[in-house]
C-alpha atoms as a PDB file:
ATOM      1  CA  UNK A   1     -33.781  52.847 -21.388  1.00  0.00           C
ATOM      2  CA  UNK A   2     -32.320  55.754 -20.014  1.00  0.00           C
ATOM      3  CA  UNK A   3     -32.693  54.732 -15.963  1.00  0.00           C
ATOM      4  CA  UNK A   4     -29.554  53.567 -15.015  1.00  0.00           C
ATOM      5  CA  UNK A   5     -30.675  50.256 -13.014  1.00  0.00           C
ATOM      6  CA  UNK A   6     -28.659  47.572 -12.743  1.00  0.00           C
ATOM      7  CA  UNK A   7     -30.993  44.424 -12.441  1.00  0.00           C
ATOM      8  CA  UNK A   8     -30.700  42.104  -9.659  1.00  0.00           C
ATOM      9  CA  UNK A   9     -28.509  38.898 -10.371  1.00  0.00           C
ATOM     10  CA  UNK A  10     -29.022  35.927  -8.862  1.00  0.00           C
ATOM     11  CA  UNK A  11     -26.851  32.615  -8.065  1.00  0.00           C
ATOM     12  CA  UNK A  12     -28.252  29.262  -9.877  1.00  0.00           C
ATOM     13  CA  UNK A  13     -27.601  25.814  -7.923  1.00  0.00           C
ATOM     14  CA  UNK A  14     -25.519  24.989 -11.147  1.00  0.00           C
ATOM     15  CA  UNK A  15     -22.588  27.835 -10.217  1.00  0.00           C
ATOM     16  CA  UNK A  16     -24.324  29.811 -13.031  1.00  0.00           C
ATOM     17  CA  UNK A  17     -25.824  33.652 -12.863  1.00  0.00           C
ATOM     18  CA  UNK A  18     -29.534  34.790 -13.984  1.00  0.00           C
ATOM     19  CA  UNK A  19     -30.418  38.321 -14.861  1.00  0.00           C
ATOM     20  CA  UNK A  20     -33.971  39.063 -16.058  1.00  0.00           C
ATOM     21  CA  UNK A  21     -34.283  41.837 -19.102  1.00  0.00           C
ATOM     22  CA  UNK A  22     -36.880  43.123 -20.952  1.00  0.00           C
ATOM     23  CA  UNK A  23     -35.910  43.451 -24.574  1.00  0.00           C
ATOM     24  CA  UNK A  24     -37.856  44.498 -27.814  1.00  0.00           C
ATOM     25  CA  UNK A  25     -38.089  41.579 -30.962  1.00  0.00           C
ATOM     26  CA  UNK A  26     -38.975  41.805 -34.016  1.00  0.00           C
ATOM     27  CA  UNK A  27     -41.171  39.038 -34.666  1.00  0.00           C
ATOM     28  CA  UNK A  28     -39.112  37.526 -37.027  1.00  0.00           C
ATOM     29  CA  UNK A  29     -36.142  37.470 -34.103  1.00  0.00           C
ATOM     30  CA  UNK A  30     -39.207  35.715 -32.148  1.00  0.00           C
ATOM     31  CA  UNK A  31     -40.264  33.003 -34.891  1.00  0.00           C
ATOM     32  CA  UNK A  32     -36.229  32.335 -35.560  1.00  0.00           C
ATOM     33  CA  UNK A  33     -35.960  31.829 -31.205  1.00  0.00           C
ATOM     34  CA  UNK A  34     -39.405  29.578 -31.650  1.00  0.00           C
ATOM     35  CA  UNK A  35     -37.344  27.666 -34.254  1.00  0.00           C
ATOM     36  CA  UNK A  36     -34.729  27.131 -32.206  1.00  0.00           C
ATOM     37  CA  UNK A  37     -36.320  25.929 -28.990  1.00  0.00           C
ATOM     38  CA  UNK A  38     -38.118  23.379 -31.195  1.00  0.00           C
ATOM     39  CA  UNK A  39     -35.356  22.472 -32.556  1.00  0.00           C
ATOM     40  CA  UNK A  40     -33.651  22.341 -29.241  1.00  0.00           C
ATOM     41  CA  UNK A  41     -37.153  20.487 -28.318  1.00  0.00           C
ATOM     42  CA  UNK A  42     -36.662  17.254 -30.391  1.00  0.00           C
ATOM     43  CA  UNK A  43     -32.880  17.250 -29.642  1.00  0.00           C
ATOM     44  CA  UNK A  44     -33.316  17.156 -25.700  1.00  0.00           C
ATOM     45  CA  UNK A  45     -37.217  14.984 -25.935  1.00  0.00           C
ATOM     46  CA  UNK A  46     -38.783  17.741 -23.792  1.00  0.00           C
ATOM     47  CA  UNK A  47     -40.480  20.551 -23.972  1.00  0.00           C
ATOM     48  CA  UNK A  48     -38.314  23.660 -24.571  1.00  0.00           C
ATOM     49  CA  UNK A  49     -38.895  27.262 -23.490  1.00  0.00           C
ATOM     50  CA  UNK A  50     -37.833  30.239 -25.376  1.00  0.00           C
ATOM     51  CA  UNK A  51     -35.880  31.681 -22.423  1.00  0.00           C
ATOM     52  CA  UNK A  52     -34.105  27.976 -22.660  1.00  0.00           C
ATOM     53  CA  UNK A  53     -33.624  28.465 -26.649  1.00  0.00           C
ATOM     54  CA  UNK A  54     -32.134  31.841 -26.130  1.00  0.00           C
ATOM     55  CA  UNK A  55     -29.678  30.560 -23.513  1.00  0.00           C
ATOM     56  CA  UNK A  56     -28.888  28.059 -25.410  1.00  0.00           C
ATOM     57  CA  UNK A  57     -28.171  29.582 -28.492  1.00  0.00           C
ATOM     58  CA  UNK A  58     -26.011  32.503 -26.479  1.00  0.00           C
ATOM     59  CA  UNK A  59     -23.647  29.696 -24.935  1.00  0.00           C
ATOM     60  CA  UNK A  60     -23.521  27.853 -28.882  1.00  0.00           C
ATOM     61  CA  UNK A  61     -21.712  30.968 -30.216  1.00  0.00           C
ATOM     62  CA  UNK A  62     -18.384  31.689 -29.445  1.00  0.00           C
ATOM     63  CA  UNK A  63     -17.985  35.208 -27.228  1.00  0.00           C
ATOM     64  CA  UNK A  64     -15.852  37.686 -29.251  1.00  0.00           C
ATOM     65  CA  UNK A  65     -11.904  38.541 -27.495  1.00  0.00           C
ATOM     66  CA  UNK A  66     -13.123  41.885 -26.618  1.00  0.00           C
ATOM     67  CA  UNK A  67      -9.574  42.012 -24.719  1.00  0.00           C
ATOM     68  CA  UNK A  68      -7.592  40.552 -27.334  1.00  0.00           C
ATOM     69  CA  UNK A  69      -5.188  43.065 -28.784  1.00  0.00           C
ATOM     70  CA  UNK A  70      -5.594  43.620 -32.677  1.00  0.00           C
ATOM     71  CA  UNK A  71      -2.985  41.488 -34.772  1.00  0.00           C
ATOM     72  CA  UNK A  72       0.262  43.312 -35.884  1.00  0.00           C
ATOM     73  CA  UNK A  73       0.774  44.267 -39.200  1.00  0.00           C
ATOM     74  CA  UNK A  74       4.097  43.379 -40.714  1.00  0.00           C
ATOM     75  CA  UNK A  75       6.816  46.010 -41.075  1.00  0.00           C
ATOM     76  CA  UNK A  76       5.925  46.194 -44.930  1.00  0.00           C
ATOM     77  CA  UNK A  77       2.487  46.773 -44.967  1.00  0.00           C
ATOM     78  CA  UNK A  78       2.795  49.554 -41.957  1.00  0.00           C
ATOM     79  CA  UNK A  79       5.499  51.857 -44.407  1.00  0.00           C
ATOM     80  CA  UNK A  80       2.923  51.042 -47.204  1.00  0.00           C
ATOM     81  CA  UNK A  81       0.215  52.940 -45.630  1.00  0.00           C
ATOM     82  CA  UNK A  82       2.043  55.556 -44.761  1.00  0.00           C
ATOM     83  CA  UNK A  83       0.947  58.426 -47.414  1.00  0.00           C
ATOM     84  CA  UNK A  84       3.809  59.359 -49.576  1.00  0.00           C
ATOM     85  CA  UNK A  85       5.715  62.673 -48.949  1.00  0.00           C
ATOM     86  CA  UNK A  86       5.875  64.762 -51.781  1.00  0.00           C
ATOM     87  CA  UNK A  87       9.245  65.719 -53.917  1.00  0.00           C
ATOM     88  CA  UNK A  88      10.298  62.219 -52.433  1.00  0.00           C
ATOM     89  CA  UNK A  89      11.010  59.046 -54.708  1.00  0.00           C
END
């Protein structure tokens, strides 16, 4: 993993992307995506592959606010943590 390759992207008829990686499971990571794509399988009444079951399950989770800005903390609770001077009240 250290060459610093982008891999090629490519345009799907559905206005989607596809990027092809090669990524290391544990094979309990690989029986849970075998789960899913059956699972995915008997919902749909086709066959399901496990690139299918891991797209699927990426697009079921909500994507983190990476550029969401961390909540305010109320006036209060900011002086709180302040640490406390000493000879001071």
């Amino acid at each position: 993993m250290n060459d610093r390759v982008t891999p090629p992207m490519h345009a799907t008829p559905d206005g989607e992307a596809e990027i092809s990686l090669v990524i290391r499971l544990p094979w309990e990571d690989v029986a849970r995506l075998g789960q899913e794509a059956g699972r995915l399988a008997a919902q749909m009444q086709r066959p399901v592959t496990l690139d299918e079951a891991v797209s699927s399950r990426l697009r079921s989770r909500p994507a983190p606010a990476a550029h969401a800005k961390p909540a305010e903390q109320p006036a209060a609770a900011a002086v709180s943590a302040l640490p406390r001077l000493s000879g001071t009240a």
